[in-house]
C-alpha atoms as a PDB file:
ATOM      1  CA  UNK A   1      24.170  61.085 117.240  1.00  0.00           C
ATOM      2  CA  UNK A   2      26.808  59.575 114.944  1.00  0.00           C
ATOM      3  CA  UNK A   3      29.043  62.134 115.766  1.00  0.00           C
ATOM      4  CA  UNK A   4      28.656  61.997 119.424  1.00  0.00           C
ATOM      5  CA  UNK A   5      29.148  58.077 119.435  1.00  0.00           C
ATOM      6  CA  UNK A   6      32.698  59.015 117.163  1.00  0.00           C
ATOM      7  CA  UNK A   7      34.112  61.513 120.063  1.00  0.00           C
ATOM      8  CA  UNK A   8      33.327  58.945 122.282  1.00  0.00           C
ATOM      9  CA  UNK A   9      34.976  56.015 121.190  1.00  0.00           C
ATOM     10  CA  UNK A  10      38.015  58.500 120.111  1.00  0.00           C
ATOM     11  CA  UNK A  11      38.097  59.517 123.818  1.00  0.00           C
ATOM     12  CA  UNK A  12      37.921  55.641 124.907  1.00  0.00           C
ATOM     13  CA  UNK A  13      40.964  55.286 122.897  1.00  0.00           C
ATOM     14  CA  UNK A  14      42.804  57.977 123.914  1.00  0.00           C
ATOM     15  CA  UNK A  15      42.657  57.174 127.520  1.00  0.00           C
ATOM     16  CA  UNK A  16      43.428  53.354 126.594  1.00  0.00           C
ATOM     17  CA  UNK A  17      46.455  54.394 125.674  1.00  0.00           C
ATOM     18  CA  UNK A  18      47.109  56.632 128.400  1.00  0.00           C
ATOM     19  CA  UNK A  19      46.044  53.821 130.519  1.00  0.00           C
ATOM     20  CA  UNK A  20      48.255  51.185 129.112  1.00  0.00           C
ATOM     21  CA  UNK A  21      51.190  53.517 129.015  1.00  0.00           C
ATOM     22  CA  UNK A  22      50.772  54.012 132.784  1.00  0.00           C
ATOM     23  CA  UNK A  23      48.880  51.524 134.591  1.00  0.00           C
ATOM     24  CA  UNK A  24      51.639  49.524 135.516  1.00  0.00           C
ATOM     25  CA  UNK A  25      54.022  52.913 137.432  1.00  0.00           C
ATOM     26  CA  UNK A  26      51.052  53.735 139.402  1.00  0.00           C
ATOM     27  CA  UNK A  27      50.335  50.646 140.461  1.00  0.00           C
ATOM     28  CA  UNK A  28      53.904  50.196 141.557  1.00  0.00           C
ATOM     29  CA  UNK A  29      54.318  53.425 143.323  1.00  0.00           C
ATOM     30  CA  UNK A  30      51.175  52.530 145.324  1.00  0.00           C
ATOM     31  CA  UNK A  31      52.426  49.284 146.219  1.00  0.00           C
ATOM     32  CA  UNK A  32      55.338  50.777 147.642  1.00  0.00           C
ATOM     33  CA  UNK A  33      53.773  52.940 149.526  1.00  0.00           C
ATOM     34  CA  UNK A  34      50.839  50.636 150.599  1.00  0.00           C
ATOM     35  CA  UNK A  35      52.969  47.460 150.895  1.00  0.00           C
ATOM     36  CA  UNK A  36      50.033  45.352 149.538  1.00  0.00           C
ATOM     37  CA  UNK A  37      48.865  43.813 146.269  1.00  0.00           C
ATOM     38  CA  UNK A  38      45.266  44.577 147.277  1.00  0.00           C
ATOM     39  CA  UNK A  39      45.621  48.017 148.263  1.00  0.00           C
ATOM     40  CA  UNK A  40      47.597  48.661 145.537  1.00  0.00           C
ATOM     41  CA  UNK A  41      44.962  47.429 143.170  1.00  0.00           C
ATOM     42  CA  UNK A  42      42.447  49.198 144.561  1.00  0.00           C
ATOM     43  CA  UNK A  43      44.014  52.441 144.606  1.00  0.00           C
ATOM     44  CA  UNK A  44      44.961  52.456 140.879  1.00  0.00           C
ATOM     45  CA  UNK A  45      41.671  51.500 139.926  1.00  0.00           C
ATOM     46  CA  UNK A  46      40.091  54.175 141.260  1.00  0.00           C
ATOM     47  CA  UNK A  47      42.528  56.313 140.376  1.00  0.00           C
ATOM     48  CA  UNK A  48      42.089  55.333 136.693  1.00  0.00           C
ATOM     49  CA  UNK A  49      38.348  55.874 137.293  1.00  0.00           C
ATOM     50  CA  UNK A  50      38.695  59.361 138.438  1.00  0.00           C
ATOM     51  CA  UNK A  51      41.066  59.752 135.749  1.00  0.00           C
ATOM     52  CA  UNK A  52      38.855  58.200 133.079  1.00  0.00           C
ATOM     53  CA  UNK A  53      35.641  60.779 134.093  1.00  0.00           C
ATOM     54  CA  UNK A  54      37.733  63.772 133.859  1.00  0.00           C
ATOM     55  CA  UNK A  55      38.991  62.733 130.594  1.00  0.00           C
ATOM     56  CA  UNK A  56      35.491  62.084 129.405  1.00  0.00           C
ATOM     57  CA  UNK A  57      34.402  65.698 130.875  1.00  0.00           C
ATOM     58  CA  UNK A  58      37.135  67.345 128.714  1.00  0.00           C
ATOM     59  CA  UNK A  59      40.473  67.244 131.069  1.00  0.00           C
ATOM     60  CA  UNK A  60      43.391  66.061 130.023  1.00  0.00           C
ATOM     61  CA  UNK A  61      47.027  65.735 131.793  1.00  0.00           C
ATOM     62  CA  UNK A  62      49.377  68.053 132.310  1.00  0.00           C
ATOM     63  CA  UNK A  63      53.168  67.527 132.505  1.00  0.00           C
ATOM     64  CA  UNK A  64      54.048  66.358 135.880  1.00  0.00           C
ATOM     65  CA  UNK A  65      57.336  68.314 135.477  1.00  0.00           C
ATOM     66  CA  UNK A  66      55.699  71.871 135.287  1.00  0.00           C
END
């Protein structure tokens, strides 16, 4: 169980990072593209949802520039 509870929180960190690194471009692009704050919101939270429960299942990004 230890050991389970250790890959987890290592995965939580991991995508905080990710998060943190990219939160702020992807909210920006969808405000653009949205023209609203609330829309905007919205979308990058559930983006970084989706994101977050694929990371959890074992995914991880690829380069955007392959």
């Amino acid at each position: 169980m230890t050991h389970v509870l250790a890959q987890r929180q290592r995965t939580d960190r991991s995508f905080e990072r990710l998060y943190r690194y990219h939160v702020f471009d992807v909210y920006r692009y969808a405000l653009v593209v949205l023209h609203s704050p609330e829309d905007a919101e919205d979308v990058t939270q559930t983006t970084f949802l989706n994101a977050y429960r694929a990371y959890k299942d074992g995914e991880r990004p690829r380069s955007v520039l392959n």
